[in-house]
C-alpha atoms as a PDB file:
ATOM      1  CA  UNK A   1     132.177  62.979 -22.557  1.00  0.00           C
ATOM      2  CA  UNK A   2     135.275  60.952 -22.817  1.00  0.00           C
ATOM      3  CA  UNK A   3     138.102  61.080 -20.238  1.00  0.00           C
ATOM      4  CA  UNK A   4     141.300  61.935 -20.962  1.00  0.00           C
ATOM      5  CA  UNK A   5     144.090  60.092 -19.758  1.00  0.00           C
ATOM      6  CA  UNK A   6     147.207  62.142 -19.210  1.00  0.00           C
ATOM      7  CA  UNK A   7     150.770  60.746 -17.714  1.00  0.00           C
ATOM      8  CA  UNK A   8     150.482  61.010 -14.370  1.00  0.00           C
ATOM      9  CA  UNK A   9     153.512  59.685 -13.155  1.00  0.00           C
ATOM     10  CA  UNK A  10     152.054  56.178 -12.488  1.00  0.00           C
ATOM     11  CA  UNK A  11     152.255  53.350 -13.598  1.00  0.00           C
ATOM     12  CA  UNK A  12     149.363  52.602 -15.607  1.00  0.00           C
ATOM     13  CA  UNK A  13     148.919  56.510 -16.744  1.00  0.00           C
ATOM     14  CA  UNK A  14     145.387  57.005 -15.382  1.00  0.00           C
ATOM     15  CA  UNK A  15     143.615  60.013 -14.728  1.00  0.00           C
ATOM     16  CA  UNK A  16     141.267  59.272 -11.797  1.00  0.00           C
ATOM     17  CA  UNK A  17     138.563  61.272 -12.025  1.00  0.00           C
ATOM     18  CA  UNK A  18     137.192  61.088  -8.504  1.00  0.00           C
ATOM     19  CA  UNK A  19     133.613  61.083  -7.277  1.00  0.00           C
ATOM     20  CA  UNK A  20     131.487  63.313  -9.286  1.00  0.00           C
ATOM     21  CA  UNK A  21     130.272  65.886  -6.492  1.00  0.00           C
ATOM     22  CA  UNK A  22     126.874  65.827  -8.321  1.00  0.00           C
ATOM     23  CA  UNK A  23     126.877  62.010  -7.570  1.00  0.00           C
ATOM     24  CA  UNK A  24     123.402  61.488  -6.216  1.00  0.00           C
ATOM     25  CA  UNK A  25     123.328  59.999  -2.618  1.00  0.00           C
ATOM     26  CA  UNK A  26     121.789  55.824  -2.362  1.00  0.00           C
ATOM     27  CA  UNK A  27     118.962  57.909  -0.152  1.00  0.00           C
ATOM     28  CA  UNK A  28     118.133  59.949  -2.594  1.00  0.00           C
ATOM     29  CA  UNK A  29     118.287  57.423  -5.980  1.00  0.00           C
ATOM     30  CA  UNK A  30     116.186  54.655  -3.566  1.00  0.00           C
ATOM     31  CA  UNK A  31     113.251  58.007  -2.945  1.00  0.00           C
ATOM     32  CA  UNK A  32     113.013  58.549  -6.864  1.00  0.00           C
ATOM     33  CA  UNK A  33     112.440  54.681  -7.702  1.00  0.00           C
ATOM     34  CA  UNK A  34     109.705  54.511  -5.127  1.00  0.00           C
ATOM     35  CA  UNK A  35     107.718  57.472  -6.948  1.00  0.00           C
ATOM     36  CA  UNK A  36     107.463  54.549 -10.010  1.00  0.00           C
ATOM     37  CA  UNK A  37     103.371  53.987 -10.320  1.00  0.00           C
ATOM     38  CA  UNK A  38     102.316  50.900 -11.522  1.00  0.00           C
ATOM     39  CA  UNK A  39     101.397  49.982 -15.332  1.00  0.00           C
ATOM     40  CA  UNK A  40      98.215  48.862 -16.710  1.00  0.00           C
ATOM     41  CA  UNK A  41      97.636  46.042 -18.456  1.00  0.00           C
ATOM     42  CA  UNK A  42      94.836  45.772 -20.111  1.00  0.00           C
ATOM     43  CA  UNK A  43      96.096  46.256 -23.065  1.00  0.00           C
ATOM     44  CA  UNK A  44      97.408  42.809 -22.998  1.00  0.00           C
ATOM     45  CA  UNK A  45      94.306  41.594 -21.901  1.00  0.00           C
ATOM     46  CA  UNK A  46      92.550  42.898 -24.687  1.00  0.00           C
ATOM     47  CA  UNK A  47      95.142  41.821 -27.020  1.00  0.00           C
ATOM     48  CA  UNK A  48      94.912  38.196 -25.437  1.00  0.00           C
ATOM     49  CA  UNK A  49      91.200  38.282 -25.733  1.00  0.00           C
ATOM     50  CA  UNK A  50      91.227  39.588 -29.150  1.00  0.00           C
ATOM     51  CA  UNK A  51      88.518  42.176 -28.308  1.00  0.00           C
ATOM     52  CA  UNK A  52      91.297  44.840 -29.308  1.00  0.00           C
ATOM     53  CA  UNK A  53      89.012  46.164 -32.449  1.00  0.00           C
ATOM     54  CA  UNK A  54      90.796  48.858 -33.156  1.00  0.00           C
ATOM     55  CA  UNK A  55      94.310  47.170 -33.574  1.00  0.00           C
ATOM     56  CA  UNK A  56      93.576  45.888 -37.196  1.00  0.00           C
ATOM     57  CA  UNK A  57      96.960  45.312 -37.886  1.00  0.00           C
ATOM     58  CA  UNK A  58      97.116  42.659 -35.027  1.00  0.00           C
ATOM     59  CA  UNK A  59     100.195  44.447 -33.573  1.00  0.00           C
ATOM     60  CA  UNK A  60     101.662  42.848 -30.828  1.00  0.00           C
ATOM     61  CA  UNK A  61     101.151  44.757 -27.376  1.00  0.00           C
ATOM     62  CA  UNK A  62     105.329  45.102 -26.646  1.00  0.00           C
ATOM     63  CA  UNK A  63     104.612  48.561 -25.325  1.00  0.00           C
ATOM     64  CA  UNK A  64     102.586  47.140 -22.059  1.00  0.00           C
ATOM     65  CA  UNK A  65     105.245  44.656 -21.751  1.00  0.00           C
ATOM     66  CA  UNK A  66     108.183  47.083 -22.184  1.00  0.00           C
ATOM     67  CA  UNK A  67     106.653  49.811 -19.338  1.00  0.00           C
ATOM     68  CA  UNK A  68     105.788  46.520 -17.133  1.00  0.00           C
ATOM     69  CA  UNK A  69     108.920  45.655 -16.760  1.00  0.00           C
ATOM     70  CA  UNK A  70     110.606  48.981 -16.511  1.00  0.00           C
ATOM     71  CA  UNK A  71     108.325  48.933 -13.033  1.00  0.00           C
ATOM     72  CA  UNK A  72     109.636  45.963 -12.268  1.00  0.00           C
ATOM     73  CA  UNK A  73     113.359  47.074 -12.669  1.00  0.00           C
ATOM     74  CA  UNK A  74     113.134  50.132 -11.086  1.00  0.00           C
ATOM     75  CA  UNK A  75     111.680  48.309  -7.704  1.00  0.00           C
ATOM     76  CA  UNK A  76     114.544  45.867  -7.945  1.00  0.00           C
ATOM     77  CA  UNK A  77     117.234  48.386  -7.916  1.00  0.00           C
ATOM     78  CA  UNK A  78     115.384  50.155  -5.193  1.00  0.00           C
ATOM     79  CA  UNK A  79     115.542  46.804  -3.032  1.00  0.00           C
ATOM     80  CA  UNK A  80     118.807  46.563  -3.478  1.00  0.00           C
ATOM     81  CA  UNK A  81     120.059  49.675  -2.838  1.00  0.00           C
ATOM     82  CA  UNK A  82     117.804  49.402   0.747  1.00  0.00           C
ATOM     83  CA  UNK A  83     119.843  46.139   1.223  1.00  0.00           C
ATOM     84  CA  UNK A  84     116.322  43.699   1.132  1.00  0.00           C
ATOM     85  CA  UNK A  85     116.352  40.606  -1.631  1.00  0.00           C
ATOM     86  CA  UNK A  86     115.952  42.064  -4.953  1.00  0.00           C
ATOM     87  CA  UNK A  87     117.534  39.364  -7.624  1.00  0.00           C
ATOM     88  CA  UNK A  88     114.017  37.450  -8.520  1.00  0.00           C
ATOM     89  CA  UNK A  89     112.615  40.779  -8.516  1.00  0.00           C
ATOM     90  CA  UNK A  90     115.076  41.571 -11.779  1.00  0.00           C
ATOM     91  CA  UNK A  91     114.779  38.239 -12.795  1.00  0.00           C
ATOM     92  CA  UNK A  92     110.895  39.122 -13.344  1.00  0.00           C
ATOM     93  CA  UNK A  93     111.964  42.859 -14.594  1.00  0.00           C
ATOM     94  CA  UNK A  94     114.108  41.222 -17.231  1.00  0.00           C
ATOM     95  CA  UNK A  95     111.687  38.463 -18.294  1.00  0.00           C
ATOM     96  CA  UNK A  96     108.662  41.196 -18.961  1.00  0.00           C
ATOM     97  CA  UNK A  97     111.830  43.341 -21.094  1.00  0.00           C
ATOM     98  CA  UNK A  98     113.074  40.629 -23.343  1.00  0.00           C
ATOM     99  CA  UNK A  99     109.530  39.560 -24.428  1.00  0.00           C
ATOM    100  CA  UNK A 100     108.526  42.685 -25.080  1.00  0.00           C
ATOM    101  CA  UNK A 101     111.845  43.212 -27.224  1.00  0.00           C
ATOM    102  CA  UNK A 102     111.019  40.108 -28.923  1.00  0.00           C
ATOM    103  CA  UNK A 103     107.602  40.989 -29.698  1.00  0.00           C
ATOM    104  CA  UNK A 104     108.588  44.789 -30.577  1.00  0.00           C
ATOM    105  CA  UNK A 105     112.012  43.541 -32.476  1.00  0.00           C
ATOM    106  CA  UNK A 106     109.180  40.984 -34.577  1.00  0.00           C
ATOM    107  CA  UNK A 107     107.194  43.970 -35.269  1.00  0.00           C
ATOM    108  CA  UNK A 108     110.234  45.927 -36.494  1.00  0.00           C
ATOM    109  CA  UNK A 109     110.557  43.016 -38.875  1.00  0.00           C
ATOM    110  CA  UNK A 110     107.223  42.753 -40.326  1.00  0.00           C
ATOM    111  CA  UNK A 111     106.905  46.461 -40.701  1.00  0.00           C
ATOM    112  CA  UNK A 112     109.235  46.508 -43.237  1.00  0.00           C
ATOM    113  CA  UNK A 113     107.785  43.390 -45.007  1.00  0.00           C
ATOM    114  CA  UNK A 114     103.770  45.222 -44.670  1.00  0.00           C
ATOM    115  CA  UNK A 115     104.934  48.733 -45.455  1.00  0.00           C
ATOM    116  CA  UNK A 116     108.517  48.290 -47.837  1.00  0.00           C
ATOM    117  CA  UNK A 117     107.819  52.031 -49.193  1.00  0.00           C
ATOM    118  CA  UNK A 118     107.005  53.325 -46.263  1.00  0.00           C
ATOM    119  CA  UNK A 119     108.971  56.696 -45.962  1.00  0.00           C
ATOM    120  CA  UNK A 120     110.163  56.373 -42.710  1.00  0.00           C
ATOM    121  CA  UNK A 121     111.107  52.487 -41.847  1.00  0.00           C
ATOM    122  CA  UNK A 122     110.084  51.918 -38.413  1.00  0.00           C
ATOM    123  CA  UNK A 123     113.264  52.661 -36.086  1.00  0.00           C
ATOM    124  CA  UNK A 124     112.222  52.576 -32.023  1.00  0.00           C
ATOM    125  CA  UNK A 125     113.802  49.916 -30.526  1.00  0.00           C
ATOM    126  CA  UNK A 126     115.966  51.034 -27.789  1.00  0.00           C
ATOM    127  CA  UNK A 127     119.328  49.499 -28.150  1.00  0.00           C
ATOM    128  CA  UNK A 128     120.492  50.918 -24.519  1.00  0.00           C
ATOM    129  CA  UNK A 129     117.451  49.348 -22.591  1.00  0.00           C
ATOM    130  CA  UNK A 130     118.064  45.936 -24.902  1.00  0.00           C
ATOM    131  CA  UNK A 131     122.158  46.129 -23.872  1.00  0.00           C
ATOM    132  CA  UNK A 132     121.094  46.519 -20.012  1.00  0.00           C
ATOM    133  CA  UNK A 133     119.120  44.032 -20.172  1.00  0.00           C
ATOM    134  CA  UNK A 134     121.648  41.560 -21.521  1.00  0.00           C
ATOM    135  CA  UNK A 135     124.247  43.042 -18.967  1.00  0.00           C
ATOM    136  CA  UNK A 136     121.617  42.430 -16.163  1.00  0.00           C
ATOM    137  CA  UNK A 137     120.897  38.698 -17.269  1.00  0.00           C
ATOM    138  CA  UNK A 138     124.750  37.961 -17.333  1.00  0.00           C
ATOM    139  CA  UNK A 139     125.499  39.859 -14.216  1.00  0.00           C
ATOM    140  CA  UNK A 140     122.235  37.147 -12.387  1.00  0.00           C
ATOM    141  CA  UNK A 141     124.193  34.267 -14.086  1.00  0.00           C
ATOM    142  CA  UNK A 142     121.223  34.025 -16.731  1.00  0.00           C
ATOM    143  CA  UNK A 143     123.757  32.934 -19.176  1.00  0.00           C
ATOM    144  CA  UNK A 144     121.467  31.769 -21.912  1.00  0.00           C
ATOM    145  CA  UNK A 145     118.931  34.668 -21.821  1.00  0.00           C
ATOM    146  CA  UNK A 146     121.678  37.101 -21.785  1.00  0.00           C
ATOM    147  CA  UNK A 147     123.859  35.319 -24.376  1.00  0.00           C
ATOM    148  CA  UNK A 148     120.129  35.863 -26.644  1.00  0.00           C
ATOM    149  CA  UNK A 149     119.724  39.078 -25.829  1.00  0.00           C
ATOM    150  CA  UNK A 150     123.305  40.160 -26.906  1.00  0.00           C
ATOM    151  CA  UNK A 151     122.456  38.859 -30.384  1.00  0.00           C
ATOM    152  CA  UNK A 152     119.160  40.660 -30.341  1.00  0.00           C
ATOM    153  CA  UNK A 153     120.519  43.734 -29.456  1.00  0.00           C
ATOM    154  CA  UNK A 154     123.519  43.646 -32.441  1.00  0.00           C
ATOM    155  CA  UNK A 155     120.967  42.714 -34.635  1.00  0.00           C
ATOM    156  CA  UNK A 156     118.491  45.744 -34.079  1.00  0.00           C
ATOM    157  CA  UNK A 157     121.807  47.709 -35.332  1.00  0.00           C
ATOM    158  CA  UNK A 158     122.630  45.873 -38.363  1.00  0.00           C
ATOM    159  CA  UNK A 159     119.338  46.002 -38.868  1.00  0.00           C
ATOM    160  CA  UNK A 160     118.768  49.608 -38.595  1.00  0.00           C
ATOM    161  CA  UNK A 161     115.911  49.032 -36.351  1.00  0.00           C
ATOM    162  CA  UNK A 162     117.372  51.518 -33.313  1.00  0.00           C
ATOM    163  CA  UNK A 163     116.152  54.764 -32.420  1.00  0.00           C
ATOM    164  CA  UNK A 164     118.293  57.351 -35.150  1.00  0.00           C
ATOM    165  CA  UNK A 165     118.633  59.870 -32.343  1.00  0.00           C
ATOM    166  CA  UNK A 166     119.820  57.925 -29.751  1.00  0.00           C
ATOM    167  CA  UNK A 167     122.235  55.980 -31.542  1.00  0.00           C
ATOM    168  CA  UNK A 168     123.592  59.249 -33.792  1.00  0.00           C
ATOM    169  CA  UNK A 169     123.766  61.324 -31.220  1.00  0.00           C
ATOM    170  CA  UNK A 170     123.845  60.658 -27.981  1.00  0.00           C
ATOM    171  CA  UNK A 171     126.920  58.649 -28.137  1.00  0.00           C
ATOM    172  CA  UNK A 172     125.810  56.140 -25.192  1.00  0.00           C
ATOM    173  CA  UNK A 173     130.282  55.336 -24.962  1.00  0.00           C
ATOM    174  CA  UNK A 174     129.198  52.523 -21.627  1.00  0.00           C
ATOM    175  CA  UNK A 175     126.177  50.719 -23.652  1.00  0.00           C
ATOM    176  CA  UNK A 176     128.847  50.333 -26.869  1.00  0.00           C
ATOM    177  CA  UNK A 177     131.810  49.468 -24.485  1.00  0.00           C
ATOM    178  CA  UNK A 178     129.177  46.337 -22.839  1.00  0.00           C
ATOM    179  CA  UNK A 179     128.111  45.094 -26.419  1.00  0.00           C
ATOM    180  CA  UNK A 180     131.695  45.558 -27.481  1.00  0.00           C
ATOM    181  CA  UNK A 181     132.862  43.084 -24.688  1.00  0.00           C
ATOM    182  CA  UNK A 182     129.939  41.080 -25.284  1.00  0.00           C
ATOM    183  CA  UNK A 183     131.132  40.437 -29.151  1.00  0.00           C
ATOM    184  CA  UNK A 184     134.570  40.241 -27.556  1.00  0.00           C
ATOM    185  CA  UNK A 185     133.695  37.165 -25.657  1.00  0.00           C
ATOM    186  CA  UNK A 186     131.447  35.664 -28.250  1.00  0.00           C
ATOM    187  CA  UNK A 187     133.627  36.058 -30.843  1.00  0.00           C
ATOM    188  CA  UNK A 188     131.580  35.392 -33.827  1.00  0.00           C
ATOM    189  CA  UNK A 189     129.185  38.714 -34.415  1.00  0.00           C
ATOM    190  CA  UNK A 190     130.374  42.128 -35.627  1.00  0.00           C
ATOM    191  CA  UNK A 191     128.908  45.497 -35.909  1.00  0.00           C
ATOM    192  CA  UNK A 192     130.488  48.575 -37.703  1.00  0.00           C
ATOM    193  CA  UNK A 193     130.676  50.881 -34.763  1.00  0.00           C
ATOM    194  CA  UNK A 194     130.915  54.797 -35.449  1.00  0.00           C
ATOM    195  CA  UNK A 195     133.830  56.513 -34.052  1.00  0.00           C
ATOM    196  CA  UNK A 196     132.087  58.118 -30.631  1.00  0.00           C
ATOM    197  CA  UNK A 197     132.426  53.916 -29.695  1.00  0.00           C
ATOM    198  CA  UNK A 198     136.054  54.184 -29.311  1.00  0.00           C
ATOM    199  CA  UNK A 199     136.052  57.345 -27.276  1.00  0.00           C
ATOM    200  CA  UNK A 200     136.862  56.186 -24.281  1.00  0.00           C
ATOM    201  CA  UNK A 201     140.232  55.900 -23.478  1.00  0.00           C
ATOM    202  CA  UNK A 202     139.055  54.132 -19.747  1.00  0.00           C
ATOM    203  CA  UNK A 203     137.223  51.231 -21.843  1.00  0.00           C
ATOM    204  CA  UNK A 204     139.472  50.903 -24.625  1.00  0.00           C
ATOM    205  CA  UNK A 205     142.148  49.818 -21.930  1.00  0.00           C
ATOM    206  CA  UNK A 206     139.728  47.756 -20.222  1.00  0.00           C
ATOM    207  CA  UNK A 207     138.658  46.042 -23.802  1.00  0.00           C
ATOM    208  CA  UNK A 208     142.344  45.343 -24.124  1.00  0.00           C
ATOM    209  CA  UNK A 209     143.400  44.184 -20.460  1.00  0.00           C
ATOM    210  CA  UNK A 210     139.797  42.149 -19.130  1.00  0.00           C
ATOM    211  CA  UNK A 211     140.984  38.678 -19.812  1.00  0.00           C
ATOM    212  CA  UNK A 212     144.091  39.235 -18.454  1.00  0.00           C
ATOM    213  CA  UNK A 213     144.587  36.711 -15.941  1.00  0.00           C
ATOM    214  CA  UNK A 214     146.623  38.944 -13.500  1.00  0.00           C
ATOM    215  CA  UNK A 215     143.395  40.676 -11.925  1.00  0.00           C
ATOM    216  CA  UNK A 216     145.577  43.445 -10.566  1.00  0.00           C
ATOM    217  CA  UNK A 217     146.714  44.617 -13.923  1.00  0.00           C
ATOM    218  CA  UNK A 218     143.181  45.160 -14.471  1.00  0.00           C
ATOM    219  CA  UNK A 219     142.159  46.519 -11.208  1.00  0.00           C
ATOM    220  CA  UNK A 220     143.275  50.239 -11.628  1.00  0.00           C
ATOM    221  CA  UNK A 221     141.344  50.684 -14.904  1.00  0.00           C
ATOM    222  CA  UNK A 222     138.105  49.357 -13.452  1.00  0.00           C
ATOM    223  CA  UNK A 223     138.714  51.337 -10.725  1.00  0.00           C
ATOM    224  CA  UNK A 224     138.766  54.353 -12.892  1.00  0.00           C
ATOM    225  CA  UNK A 225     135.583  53.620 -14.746  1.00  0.00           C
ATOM    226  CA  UNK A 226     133.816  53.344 -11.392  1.00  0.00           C
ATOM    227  CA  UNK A 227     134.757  57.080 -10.853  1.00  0.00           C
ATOM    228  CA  UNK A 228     133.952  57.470 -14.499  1.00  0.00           C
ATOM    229  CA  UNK A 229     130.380  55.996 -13.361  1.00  0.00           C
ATOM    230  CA  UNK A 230     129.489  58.296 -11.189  1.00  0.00           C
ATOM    231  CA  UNK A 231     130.355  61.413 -13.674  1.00  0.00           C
ATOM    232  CA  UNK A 232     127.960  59.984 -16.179  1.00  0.00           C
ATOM    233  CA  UNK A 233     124.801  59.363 -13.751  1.00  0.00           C
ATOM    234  CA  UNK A 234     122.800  62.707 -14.712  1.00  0.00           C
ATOM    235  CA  UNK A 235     119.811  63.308 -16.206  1.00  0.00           C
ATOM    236  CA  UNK A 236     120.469  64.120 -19.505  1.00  0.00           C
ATOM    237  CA  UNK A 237     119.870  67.804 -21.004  1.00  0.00           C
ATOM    238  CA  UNK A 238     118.692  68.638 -23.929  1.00  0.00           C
ATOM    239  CA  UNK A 239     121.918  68.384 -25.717  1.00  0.00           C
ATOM    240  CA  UNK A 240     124.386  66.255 -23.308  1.00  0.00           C
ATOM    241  CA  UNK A 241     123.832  62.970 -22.710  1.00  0.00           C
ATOM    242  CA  UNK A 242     124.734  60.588 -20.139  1.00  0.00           C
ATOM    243  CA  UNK A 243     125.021  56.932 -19.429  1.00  0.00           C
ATOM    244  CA  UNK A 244     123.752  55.662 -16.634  1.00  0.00           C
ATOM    245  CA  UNK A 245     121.032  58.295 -15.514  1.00  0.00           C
ATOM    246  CA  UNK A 246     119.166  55.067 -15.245  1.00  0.00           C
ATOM    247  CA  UNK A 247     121.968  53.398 -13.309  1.00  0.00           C
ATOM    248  CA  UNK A 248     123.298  56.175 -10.897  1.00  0.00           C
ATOM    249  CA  UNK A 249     124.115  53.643  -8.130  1.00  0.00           C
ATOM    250  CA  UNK A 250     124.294  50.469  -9.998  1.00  0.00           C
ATOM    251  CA  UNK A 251     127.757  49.446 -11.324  1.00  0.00           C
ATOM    252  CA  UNK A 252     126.259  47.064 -14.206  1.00  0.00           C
ATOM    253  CA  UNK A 253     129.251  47.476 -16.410  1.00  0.00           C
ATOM    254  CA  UNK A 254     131.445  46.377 -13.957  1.00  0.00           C
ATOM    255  CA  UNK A 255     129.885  43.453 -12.776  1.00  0.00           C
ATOM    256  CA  UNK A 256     128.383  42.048 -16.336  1.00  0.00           C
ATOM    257  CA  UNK A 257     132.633  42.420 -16.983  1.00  0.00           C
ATOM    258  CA  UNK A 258     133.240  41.006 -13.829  1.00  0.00           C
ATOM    259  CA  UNK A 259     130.701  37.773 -14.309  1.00  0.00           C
ATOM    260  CA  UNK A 260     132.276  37.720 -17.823  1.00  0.00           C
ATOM    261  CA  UNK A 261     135.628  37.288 -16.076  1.00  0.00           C
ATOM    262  CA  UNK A 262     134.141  34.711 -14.302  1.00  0.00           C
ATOM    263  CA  UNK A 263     132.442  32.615 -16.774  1.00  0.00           C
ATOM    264  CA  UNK A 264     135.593  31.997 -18.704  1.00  0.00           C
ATOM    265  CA  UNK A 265     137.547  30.999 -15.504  1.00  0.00           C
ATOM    266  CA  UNK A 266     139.478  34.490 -14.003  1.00  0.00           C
ATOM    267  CA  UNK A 267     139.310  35.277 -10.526  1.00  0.00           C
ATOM    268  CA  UNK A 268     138.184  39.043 -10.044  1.00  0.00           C
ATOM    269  CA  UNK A 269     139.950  41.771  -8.462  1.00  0.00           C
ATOM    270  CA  UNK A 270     138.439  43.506  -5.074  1.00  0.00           C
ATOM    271  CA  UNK A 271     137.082  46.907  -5.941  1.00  0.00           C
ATOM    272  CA  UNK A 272     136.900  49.294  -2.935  1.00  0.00           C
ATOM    273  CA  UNK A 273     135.179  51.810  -4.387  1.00  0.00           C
ATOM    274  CA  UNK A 274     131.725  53.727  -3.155  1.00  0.00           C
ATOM    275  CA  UNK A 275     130.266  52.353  -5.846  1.00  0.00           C
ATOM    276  CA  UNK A 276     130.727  48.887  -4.939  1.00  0.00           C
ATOM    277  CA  UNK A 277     129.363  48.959  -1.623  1.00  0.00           C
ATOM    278  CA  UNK A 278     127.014  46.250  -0.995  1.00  0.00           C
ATOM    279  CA  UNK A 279     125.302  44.303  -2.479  1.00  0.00           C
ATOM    280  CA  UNK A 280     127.600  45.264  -5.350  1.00  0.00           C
ATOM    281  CA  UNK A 281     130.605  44.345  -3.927  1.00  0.00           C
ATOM    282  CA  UNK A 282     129.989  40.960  -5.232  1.00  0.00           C
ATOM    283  CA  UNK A 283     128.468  39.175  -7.726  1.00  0.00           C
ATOM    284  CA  UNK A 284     124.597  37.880  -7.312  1.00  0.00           C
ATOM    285  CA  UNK A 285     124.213  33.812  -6.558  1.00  0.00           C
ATOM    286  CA  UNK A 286     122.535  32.969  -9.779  1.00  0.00           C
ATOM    287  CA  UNK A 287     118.967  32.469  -9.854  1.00  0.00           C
ATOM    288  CA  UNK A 288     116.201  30.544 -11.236  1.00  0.00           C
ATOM    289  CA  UNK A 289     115.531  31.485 -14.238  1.00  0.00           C
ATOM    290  CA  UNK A 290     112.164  33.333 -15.039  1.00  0.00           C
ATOM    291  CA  UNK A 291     108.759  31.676 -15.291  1.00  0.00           C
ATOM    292  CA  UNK A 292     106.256  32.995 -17.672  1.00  0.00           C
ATOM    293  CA  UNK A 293     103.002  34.015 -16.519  1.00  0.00           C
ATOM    294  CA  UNK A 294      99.651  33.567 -17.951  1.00  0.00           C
ATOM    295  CA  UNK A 295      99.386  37.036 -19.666  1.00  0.00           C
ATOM    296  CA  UNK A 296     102.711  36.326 -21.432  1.00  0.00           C
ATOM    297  CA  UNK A 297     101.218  32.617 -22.160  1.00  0.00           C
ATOM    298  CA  UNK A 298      98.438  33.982 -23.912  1.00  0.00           C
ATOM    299  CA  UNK A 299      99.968  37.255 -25.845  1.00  0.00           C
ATOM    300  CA  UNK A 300     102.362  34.365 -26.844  1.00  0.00           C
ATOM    301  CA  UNK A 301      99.420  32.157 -28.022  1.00  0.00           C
ATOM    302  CA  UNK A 302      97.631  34.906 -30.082  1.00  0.00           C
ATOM    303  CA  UNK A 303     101.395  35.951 -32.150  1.00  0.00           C
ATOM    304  CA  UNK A 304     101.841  31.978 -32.726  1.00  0.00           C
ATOM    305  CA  UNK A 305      98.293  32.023 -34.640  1.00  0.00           C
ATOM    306  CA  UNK A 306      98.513  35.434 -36.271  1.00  0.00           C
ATOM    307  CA  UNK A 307     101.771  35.145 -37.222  1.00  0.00           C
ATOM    308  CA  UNK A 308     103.097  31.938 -38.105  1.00  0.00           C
ATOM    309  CA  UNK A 309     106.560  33.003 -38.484  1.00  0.00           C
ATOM    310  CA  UNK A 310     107.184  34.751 -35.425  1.00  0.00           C
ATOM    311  CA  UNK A 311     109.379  31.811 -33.417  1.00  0.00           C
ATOM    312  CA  UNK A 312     111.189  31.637 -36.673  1.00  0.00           C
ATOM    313  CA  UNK A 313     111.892  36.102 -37.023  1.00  0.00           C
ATOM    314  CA  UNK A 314     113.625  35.966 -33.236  1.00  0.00           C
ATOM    315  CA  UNK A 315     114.819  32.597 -33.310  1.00  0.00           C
ATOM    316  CA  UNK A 316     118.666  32.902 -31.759  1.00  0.00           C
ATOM    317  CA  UNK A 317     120.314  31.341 -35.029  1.00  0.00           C
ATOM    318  CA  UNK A 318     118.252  33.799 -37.060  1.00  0.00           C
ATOM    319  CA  UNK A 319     119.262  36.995 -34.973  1.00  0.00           C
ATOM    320  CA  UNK A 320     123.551  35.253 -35.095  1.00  0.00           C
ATOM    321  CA  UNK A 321     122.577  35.812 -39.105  1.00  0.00           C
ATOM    322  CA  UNK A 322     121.586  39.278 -38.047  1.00  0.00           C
END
């Protein structure tokens, strides 16, 4: 739901919303990532070891990839809510998301190419899990890997290649205010946004005010999508939707701004807020970047021989051409 800002006899005409009172406790978010059991792959290895006879098509095994590293992320952001290391922990979340975007955003591609008749064009990438991870990679100062996944993630919607549902209708206003920054600070893509985009009147300040080199003139609307934050970290229902059930502690639109801030050469405001408490009160020393392992290596290897054009398909100038 968008918030509505009313005069209230301050300066900047904010409505603070205030902690949600549903706003689940750090306890109680860090209990429900530890319930995460882990993912099989042997899909992958049978892929790798091309003894997966009943994938004639030779599709790539994105799927094994995709749940992998949804583990992964979930035990990150339970280590950092219980205050222990968690940043190569993401690093190795993100890395086993964007290749399995790659791979699944390739398939998308060649679907279309195999099947051009096909009634119903293949549509299931998921362009919030593809916009957190490009948030995630920024806010852990992996410039270039976020930077590539911001272009992947505008092309899968000039592309058409996003889940109908979830981009028609459950009006995700936090994913399209991150890619909206995101083109903001690139400059040179574009996507044709339905309205629900520009419904929040919190963001659309923000998208005005973030390079604003005062950081205090951009302090009380940050502050007021914090409190917006924690109103949007349910579970959705069957017909509201929210966004950041998968975020309820995790400020990630704040701090992928806040790096952004950063990376063009603004100092940051300080955000007392519950929401920042640490280790978000600050923004992560950046990290090595992320090392493929062998399993990745080989699924790699087999795509290379089966499909020649694959580097080409996801190649960062050929996703800027969208």
């Amino acid at each position: 739901m968008a918030t509505e800002i009313i005069n209230m006899n301050n300066p900047n005409n904010i409505t603070y919303m205030g902690i949600a009172p549903h706003w689940p406790s750090r306890r109680s978010v860090i209990n429900l990532l530890h319930q995460t059991n882990p993912c099989s792959m042997e899909s992958v290895i049978a892929y790798n070891a091309r003894t997966d006879l009943k994938n004639t098509l030779g599709i790539p095994p994105h799927a094994s990839y995709w749940r992998s590293g949804a583990t992964l992320l979930n035990k990150a952001h339970g280590l950092a809510l219980e205050g222990a290391p968690w940043e190569q922990e993401m690093i190795n979340a993100l890395g086993s998301l964007t290749f399995g975007a790659r791979l699944y955003f390739f398939w998308h591609f060649q679907f279309r190419i195999l099947f051009p008749n096909h009634p119903q064009p293949l549509r299931m990438m998921s362009w919030e899990m593809t916009t957190e991870i490009m948030a995630m990679d920024i806010i852990l100062g992996q410039t270039d890997e976020g930077i590539y996944q911001g272009y992947l993630t505008h092309a899968t919607l000039n592309r058409t290649y996003q889940l109908k549902m979830s981009y028609e209708e459950e009006h995700r206003r936090g994913h399209a205010f991150m890619l909206r920054l995101f083109a903001d600070w690139r400059g040179d893509i574009t996507h044709e946004w339905p309205s629900f985009a520009f419904g929040e009147p919190i963001y659309e300040s923000i998208l005005e005010k973030w390079r604003e080199p005062d950081s205090e003139i951009l302090k009380p609307w940050l502050l007021a999508a914090c409190d917006r934050h924690t109103h949007e970290s349910k579970d959705d229902t069957e017909t509201v939707f929210y966004d950041f059930s998968a975020f309820p502690r995790t400020p990630i639109e704040i701090l992928f701004l806040l790096r952004l801030r950063e990376l063009i050469g603004l100092q940051n405001p300080v955000l007392e807020h519950p929401l920042m408490e640490s280790p978000f009160d600050k923004l992560p020393i950046i990290q090595t970047p992320y090392m493929p392992d062998e399993l990745v290596i080989g699924t790699l290897s087999r795509v290379r021989e089966d499909w020649p054009d694959f580097d080409q398909v996801v190649a960062l100038d050929a996703l800027k051409g969208n």
